[in-house]
N, C-alpha and C. Protein backbone atom coordinates (compact mmCIF):
# COMPACT_ATOMS: atom_id res chain seq x y z
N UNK A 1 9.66 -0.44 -4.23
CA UNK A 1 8.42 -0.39 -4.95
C UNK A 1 7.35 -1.09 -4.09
N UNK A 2 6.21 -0.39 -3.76
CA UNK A 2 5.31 -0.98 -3.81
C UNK A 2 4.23 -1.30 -3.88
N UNK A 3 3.24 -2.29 -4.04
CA UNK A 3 2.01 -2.88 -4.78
C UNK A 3 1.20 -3.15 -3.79
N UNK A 4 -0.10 -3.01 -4.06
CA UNK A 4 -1.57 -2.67 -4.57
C UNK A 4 -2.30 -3.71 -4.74
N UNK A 5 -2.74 -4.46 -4.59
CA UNK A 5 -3.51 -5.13 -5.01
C UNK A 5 -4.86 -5.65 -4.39
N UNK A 6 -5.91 -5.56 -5.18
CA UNK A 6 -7.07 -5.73 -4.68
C UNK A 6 -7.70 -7.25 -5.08
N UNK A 7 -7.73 -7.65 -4.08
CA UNK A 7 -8.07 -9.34 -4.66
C UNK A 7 -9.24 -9.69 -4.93
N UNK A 8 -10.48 -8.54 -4.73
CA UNK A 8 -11.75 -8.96 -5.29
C UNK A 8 -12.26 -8.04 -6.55
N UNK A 9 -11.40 -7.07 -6.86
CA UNK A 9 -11.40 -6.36 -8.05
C UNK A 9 -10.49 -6.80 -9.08
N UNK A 10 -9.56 -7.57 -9.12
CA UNK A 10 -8.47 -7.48 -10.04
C UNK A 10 -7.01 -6.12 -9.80
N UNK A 11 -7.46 -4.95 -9.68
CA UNK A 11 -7.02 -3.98 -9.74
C UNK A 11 -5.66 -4.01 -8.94
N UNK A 12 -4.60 -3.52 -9.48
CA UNK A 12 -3.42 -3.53 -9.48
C UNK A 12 -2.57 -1.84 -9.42
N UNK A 13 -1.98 -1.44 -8.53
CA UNK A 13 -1.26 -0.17 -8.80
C UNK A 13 0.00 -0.40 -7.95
N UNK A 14 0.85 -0.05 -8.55
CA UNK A 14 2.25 -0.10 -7.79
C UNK A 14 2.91 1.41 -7.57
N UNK A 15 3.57 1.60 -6.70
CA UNK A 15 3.58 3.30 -5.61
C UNK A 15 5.45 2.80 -6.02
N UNK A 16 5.74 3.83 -6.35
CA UNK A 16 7.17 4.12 -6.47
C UNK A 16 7.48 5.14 -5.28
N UNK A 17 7.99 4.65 -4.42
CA UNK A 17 8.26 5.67 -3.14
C UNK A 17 10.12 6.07 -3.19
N UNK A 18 10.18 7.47 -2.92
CA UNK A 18 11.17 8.27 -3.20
C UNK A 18 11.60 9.60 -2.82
N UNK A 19 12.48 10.08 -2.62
CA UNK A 19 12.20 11.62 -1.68
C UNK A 19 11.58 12.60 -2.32
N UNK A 20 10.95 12.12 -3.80
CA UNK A 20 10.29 12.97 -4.44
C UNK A 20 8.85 12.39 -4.01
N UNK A 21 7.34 12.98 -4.53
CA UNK A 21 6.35 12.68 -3.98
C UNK A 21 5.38 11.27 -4.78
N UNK A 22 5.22 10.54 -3.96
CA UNK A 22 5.11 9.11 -4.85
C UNK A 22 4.63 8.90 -6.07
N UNK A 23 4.82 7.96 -7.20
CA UNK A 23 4.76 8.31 -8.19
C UNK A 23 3.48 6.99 -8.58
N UNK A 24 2.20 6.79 -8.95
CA UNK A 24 1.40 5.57 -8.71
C UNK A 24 1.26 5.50 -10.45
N UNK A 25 1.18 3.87 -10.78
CA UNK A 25 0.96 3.42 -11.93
C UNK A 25 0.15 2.11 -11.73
N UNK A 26 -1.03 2.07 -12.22
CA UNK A 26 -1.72 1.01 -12.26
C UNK A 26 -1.20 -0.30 -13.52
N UNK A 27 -0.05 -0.89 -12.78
CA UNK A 27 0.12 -1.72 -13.42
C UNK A 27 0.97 -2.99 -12.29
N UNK A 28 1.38 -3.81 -12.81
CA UNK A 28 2.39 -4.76 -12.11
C UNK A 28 3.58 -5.55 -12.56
N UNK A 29 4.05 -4.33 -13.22
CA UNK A 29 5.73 -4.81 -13.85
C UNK A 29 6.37 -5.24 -13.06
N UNK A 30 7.35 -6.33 -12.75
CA UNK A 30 8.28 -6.17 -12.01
C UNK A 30 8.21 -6.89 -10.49
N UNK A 31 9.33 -7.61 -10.11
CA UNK A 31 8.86 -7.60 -9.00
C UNK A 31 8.59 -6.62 -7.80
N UNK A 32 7.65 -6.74 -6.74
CA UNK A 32 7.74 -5.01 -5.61
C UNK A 32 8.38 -5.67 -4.38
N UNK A 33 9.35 -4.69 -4.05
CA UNK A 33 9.47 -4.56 -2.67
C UNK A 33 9.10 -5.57 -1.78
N UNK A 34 7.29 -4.63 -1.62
CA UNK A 34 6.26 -5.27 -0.66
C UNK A 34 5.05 -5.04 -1.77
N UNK A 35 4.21 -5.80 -0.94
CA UNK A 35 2.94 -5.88 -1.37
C UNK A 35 1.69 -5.64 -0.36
N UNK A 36 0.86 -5.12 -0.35
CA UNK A 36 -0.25 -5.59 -0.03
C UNK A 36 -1.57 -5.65 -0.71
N UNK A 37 -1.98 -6.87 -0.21
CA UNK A 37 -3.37 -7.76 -0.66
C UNK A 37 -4.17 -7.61 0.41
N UNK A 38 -5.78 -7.49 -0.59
CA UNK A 38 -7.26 -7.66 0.22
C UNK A 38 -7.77 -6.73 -0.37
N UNK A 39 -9.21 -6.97 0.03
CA UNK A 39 -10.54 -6.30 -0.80
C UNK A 39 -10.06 -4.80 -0.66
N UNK A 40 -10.46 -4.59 -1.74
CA UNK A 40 -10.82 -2.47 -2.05
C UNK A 40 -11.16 -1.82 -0.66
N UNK A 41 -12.29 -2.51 -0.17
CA UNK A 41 -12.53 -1.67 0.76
C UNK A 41 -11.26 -2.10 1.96
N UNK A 42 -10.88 -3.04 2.55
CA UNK A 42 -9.43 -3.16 3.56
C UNK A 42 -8.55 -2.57 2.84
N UNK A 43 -7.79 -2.32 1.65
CA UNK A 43 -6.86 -1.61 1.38
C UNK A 43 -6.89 -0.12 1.27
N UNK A 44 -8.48 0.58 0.89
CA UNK A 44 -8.72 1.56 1.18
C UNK A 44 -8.54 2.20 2.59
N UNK A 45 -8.96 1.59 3.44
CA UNK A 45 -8.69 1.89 4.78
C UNK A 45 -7.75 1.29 5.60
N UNK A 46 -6.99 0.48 5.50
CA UNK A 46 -5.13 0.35 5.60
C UNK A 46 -4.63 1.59 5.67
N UNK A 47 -4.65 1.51 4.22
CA UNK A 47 -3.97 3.00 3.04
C UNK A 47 -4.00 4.59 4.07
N UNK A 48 -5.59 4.56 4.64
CA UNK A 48 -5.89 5.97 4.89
C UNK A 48 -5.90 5.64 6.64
N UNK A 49 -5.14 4.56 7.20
CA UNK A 49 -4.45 4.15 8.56
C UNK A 49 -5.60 4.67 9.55
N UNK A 50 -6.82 3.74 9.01
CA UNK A 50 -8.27 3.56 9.31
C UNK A 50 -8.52 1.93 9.73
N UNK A 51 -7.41 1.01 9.40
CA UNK A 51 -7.22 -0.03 10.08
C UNK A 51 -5.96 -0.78 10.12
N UNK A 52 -5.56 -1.49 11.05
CA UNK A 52 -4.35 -1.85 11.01
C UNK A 52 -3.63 -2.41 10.07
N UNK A 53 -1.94 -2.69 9.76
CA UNK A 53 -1.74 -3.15 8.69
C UNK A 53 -1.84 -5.12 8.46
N UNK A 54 -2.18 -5.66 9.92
CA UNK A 54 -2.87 -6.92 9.60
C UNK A 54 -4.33 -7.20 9.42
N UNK A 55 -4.51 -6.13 8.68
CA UNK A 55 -6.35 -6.15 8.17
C UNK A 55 -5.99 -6.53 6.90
N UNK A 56 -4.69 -6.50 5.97
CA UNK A 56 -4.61 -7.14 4.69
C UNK A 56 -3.51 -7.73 4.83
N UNK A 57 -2.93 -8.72 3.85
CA UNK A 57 -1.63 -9.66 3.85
C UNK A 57 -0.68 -8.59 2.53
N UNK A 58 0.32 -8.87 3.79
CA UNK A 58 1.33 -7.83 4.05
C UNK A 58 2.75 -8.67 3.09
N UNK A 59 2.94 -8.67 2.13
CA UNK A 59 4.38 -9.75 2.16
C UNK A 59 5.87 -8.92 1.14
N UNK A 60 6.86 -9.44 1.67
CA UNK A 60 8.13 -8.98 1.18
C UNK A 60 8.38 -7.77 2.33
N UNK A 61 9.15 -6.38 2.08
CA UNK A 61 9.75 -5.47 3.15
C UNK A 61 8.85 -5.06 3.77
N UNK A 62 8.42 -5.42 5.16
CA UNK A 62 7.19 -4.61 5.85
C UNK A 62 7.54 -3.63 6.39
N UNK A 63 9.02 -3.29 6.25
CA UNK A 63 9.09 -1.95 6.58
C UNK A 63 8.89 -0.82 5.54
N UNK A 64 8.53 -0.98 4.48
CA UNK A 64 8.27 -0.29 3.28
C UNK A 64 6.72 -0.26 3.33
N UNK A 65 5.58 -0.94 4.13
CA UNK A 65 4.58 -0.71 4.27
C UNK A 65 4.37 0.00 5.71
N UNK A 66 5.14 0.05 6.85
CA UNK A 66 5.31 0.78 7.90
C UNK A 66 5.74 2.69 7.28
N UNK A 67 6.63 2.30 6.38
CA UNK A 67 7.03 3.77 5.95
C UNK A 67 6.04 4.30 5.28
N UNK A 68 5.03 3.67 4.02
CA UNK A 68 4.07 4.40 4.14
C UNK A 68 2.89 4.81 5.36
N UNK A 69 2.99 4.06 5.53
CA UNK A 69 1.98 4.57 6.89
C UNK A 69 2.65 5.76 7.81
N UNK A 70 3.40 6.04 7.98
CA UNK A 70 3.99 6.69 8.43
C UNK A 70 4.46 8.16 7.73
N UNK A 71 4.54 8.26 6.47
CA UNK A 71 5.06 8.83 5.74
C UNK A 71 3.75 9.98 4.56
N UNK A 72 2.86 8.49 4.13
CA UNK A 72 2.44 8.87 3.21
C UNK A 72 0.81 8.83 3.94
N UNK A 73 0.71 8.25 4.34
CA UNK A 73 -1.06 7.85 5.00
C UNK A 73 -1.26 8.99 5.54
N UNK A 74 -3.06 9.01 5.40
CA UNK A 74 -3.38 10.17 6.62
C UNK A 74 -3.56 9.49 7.84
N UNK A 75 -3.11 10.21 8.52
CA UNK A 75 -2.90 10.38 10.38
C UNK A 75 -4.10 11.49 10.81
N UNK A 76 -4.63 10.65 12.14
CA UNK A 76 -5.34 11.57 12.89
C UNK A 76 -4.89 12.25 14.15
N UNK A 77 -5.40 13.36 14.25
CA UNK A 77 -4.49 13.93 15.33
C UNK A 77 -5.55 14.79 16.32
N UNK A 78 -5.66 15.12 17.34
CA UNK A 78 -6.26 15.87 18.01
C UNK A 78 -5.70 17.00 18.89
């Protein structure tokens, strides 16, 4: 599982990742996986691998935030 969080909005969504296509719930049941934290706008562009993943604090499996990036993020390509 993992979480979302925006530390200058409040806003919270946790990503259920799975070989089916991710499943997002704005909430924070539970403990996650991983997490990542920082403003809307750094997690927005993390997310869409528009900046690196130490532009927000990264904690618990960072390979579960490598797999999205990899997996689920948009990639640019030429």
């Amino acid at each position: 599982m993992l979480r979302v969080r925006a530390t200058d909005t409040g806003d919270v969504w946790t990503v259920r990742l799975s070989a089916q296509p991710p499943r997002t719930v704005r909430t924070d049941d539970g403990p996650p996986d991983c997490e990542l934290a920082g403003t809307a706008e750094r997690l927005y562009l993390t997310l869409w691998n528009r900046l690196p993943l130490d532009a927000v604090t990264v904690t618990g499996d960072t390979g579960l935030a490598r797999l999205w990036r990899e997996q689920s993020g948009i990639t640019w390509s030429q």
